[in-house]
Protein backbone atom coordinates (compact mmCIF):
# COMPACT_ATOMS: atom_id res chain seq x y z
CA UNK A 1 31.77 7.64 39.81
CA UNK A 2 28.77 7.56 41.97
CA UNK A 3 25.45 7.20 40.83
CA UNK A 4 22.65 9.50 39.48
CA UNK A 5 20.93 10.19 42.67
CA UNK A 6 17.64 12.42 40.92
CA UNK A 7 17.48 9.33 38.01
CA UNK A 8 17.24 7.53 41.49
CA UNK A 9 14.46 9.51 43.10
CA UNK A 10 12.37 9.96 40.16
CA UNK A 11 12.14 5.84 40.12
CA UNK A 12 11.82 5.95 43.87
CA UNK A 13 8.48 8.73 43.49
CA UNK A 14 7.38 6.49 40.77
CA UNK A 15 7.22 3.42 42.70
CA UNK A 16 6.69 4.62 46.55
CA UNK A 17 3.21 3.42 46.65
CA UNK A 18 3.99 0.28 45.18
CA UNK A 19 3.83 -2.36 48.04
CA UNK A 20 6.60 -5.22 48.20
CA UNK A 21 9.29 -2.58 47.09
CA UNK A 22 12.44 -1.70 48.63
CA UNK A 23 15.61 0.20 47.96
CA UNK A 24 19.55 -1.14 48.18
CA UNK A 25 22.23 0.34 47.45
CA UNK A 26 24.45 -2.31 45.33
CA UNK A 27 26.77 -2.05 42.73
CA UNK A 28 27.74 1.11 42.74
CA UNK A 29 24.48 2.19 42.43
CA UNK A 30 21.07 1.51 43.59
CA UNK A 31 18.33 -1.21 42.86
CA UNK A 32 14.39 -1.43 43.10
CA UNK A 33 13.76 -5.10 44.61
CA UNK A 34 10.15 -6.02 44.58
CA UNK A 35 9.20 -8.46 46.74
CA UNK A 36 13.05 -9.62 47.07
CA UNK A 37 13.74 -9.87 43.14
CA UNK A 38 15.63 -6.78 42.06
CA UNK A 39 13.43 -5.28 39.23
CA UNK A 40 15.67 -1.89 38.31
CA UNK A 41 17.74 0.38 38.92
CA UNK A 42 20.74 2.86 38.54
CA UNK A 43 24.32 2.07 37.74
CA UNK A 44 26.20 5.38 37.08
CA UNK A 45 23.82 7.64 34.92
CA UNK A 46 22.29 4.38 33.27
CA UNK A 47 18.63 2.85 33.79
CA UNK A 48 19.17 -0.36 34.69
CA UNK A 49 16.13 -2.79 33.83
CA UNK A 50 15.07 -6.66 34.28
CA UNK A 51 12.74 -7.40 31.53
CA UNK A 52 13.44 -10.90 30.75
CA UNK A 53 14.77 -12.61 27.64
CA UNK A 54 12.23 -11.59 24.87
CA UNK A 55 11.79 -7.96 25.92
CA UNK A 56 15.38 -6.96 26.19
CA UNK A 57 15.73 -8.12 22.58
CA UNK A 58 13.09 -5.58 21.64
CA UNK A 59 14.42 -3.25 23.96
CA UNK A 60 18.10 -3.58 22.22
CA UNK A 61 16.51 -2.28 18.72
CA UNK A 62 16.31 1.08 20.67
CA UNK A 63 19.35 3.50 19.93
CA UNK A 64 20.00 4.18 23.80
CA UNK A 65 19.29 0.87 24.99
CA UNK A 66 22.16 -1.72 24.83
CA UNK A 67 23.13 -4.78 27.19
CA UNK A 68 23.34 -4.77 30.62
CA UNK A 69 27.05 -5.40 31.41
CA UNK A 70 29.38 -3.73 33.93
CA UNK A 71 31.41 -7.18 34.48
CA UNK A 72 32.54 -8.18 30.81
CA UNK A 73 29.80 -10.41 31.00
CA UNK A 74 26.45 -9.16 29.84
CA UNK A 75 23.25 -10.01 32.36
CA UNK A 76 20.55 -12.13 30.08
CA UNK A 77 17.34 -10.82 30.28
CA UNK A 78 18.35 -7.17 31.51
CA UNK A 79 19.37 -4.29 29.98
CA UNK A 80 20.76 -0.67 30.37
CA UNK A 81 19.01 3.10 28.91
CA UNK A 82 21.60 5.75 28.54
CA UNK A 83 20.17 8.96 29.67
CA UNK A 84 19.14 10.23 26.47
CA UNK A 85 16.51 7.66 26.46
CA UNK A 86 14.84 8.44 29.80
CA UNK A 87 14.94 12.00 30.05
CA UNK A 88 11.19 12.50 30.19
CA UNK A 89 8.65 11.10 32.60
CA UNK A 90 6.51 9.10 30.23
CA UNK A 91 9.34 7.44 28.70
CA UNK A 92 11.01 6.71 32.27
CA UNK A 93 7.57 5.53 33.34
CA UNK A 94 7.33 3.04 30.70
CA UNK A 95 10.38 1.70 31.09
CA UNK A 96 10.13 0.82 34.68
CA UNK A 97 7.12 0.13 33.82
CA UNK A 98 7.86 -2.86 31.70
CA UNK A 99 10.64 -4.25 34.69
CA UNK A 100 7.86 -4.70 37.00
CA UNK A 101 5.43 -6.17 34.88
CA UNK A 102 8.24 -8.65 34.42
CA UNK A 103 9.24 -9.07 38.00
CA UNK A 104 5.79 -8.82 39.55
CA UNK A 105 4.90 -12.42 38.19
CA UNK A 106 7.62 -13.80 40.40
CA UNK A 107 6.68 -15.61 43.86
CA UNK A 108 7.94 -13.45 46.50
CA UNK A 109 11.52 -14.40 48.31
């Protein structure tokens, strides 16, 4: 299965302007790396997002929200949003929002 391609260009409209950020395609899917450190993305029709340790917990007390893991062994500090839990803008804008506040505090590769 290929990957949601419009999930992937609403991310890609909401972080265009963004400077340090670049697409690759990976997985099967696609990440958002800013400034080298891959800060989300999509895997199938999933949100992928790096929020570190303490907000993925919070983020798992969502319903559509569970742990990334597409290997058996689930990422630390990451997690996945089914679609039903990005479907609108403001939602999918918070989201992402909360991966790069995470990933922005890291020194650039």
């Amino acid at each position: 299965m290929s990957f949601n391609e419009r999930l992937a260009d609403r991310i890609h409209a909401l972080l265009k302007e963004r400077s340090g950020m670049t697409a690759k395609k990976m997985f099967g899917g696609i990440g958002f790396l800013l400034n080298g450190h891959m800060c989300c993305g999509v895997y199938k029709d999933n949100l992928i997002l790096r929020v570190g340790e303490d907000m993925a917990e919070t983020l798992l007390e969502n319903e559509h929200v569970k742990q990334f893991d597409i290997t058996g062994r689930a990422m630390k500090g990451w997690v996945m949003v089914e679609s039903e839990g990005y479907q609108n803008d403001k939602d999918l804008r918070e989201f992402v929002k909360l991966s790069v506040k995470f990933v922005e505090k890291m020194p650039a590769k």
